[in-house]
Protein backbone atom coordinates (compact mmCIF):
# COMPACT_ATOMS: atom_id res chain seq x y z
CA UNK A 1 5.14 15.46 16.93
CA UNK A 2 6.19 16.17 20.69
CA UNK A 3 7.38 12.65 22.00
CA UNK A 4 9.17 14.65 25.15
CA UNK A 5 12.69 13.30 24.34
CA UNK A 6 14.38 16.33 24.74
CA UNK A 7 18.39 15.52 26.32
CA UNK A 8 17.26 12.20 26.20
CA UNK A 9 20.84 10.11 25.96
CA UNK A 10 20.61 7.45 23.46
CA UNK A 11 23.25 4.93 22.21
CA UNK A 12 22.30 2.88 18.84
CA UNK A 13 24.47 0.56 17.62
CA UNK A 14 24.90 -0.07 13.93
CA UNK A 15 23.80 3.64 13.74
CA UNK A 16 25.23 4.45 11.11
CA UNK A 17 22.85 3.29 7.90
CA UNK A 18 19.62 1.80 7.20
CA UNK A 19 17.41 1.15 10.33
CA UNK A 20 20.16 2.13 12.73
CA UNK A 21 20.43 5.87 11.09
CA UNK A 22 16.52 6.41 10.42
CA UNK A 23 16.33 5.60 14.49
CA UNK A 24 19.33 8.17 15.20
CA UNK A 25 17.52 10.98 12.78
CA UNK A 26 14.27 10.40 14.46
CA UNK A 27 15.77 10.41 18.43
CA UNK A 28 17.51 13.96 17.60
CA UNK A 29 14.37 15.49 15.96
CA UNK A 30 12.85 14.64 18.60
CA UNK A 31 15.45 16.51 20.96
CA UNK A 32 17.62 13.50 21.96
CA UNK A 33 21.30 13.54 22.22
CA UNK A 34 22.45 10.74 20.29
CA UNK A 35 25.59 8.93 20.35
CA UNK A 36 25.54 6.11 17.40
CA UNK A 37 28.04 3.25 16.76
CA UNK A 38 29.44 1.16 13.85
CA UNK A 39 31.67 -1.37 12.05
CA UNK A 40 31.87 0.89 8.91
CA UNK A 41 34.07 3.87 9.54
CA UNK A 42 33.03 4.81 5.59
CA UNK A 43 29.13 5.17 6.41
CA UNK A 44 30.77 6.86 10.15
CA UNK A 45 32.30 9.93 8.03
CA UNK A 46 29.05 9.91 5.89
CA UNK A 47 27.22 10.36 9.17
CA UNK A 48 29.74 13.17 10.39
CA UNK A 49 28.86 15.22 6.60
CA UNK A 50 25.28 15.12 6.62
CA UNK A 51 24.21 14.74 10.58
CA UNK A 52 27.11 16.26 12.45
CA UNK A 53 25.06 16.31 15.64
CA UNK A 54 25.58 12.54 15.90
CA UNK A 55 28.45 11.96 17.88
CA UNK A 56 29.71 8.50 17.45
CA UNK A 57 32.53 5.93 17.70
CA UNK A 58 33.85 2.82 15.51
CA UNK A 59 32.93 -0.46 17.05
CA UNK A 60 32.56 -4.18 16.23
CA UNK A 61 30.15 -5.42 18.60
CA UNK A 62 31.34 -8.93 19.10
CA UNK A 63 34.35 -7.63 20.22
CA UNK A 64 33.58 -7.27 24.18
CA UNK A 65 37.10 -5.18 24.57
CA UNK A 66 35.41 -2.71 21.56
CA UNK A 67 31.85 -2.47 23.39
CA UNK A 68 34.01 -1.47 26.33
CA UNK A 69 35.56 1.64 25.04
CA UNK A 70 31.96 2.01 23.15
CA UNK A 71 30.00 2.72 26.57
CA UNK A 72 33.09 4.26 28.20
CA UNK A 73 33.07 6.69 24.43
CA UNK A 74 29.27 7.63 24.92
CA UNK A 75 28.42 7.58 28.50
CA UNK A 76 31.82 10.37 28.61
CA UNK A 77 30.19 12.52 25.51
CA UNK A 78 26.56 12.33 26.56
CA UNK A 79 27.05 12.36 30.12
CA UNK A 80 25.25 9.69 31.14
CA UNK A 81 22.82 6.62 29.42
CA UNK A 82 19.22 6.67 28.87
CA UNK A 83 18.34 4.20 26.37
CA UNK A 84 20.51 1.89 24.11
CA UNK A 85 18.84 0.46 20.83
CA UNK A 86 20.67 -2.48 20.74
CA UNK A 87 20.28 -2.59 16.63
CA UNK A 88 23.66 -4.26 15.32
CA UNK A 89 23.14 -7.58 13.52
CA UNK A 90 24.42 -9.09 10.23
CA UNK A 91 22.38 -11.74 7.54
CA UNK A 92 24.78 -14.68 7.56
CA UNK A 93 25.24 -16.87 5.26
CA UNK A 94 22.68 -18.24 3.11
CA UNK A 95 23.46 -21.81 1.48
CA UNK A 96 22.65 -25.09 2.01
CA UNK A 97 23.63 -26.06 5.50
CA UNK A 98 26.49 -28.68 4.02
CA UNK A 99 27.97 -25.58 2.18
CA UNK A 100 28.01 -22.80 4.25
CA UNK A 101 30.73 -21.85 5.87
CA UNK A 102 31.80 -22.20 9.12
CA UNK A 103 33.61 -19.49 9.91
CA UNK A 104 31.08 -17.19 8.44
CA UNK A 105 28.51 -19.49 11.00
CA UNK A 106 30.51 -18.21 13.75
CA UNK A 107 30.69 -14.36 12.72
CA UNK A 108 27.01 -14.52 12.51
CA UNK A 109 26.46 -15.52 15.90
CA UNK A 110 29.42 -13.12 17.02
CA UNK A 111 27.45 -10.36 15.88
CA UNK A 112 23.70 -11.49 16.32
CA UNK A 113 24.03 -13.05 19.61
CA UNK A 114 27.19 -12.39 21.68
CA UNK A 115 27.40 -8.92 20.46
CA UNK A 116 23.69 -7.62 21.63
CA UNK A 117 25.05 -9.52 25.08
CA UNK A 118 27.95 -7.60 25.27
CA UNK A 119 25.95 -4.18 24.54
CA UNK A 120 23.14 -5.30 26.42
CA UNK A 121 25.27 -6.71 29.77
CA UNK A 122 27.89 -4.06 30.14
CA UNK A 123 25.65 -1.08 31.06
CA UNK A 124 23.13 -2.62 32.43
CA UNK A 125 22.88 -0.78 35.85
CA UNK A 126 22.63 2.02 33.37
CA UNK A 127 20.20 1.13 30.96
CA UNK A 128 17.79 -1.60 33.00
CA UNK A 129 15.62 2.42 33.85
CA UNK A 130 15.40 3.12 30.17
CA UNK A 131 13.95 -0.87 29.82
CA UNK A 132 11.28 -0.07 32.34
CA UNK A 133 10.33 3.23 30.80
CA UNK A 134 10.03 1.38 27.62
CA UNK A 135 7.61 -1.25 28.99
CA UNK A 136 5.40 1.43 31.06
CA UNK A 137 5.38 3.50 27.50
CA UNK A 138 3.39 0.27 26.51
CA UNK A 139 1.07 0.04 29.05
CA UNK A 140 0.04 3.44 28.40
CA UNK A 141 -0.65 3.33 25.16
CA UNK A 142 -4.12 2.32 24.21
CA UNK A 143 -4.64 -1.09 22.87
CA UNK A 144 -1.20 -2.38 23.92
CA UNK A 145 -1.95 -2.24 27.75
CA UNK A 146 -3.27 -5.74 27.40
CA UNK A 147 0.13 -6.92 25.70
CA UNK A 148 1.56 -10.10 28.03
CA UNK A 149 5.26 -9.10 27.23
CA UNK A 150 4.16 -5.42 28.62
CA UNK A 151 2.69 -6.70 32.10
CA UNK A 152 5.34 -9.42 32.43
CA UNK A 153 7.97 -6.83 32.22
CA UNK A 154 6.26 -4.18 34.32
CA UNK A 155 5.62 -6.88 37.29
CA UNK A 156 9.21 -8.32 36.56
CA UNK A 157 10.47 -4.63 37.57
CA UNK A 158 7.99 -3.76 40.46
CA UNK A 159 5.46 -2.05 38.31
């Protein structure tokens, strides 16, 4: 399949197993350059064995100071920033609410909500074209022109 992604720049975060890594693999077969993040520097040398085209970089995403050097890391190996899959999240903790933990509470929302606002705020003069190119995708595909989210976005960005 020819999606057209050739040198298409693409930063996913948590890129480095599971949903994050099937992403990556399917951006560079498609022709993308591909720059992928994680907390895990184990599954990061796995990465660097078995898809070596992958560049990448540690980072904890709820750590703004981390993101930081993240975007500063990619945007200086790929040359730029097309689209960012903002993919990094964790479970949390499951329990009854009087027994869970607080401080794993806290990493969960570290993670799940601060850290896609750190990913998603610092670039965003960089990555608010690949969000409209996303959307318009939408509209042209058939059945999903008629999607609210797709023709809020597109007449939220002038489209």
């Amino acid at each position: 399949m020819d999606l057209q992604l050739d040198g298409l720049r693409v930063l996913i975060t948590a890129g480095a197993t599971g949903i994050g890594l099937a992403t990556a693999r399917a951006f560079a077969r498609e022709g993308a350059r591909v720059h992928i993040c994680d907390v895990d520097r184990g599954a990061l040398e796995a990465v660097t064995r078995t898809d070596s085209a992958l560049s990448q970089s540690v980072c904890d995403v709820s750590d703004r100071n981390q993101v930081a050097a993240l975007f500063d890391n990619a945007l200086a190996t790929l040359g730029g920033l097309d689209v960012l899959v903002n993919n990094a999240g964790i479970a949390g903790p499951t329990a009854k609410c009087e027994e869970v933990d607080p401080a794993a509470w806290e990493k969960t929302l570290a993670v799940n909500i601060t850290g896609q606002f750190h990913c998603a705020q610092w670039p965003f003069r960089i990555c608010a074209r690949a969000a409209i190119r996303a959307s318009s995708t939408c509209r042209r595909q058939r059945g999903v022109s008629d999607s609210r989210y797709a023709r809020r976005t597109l007449r939220r960005n002038g489209r």
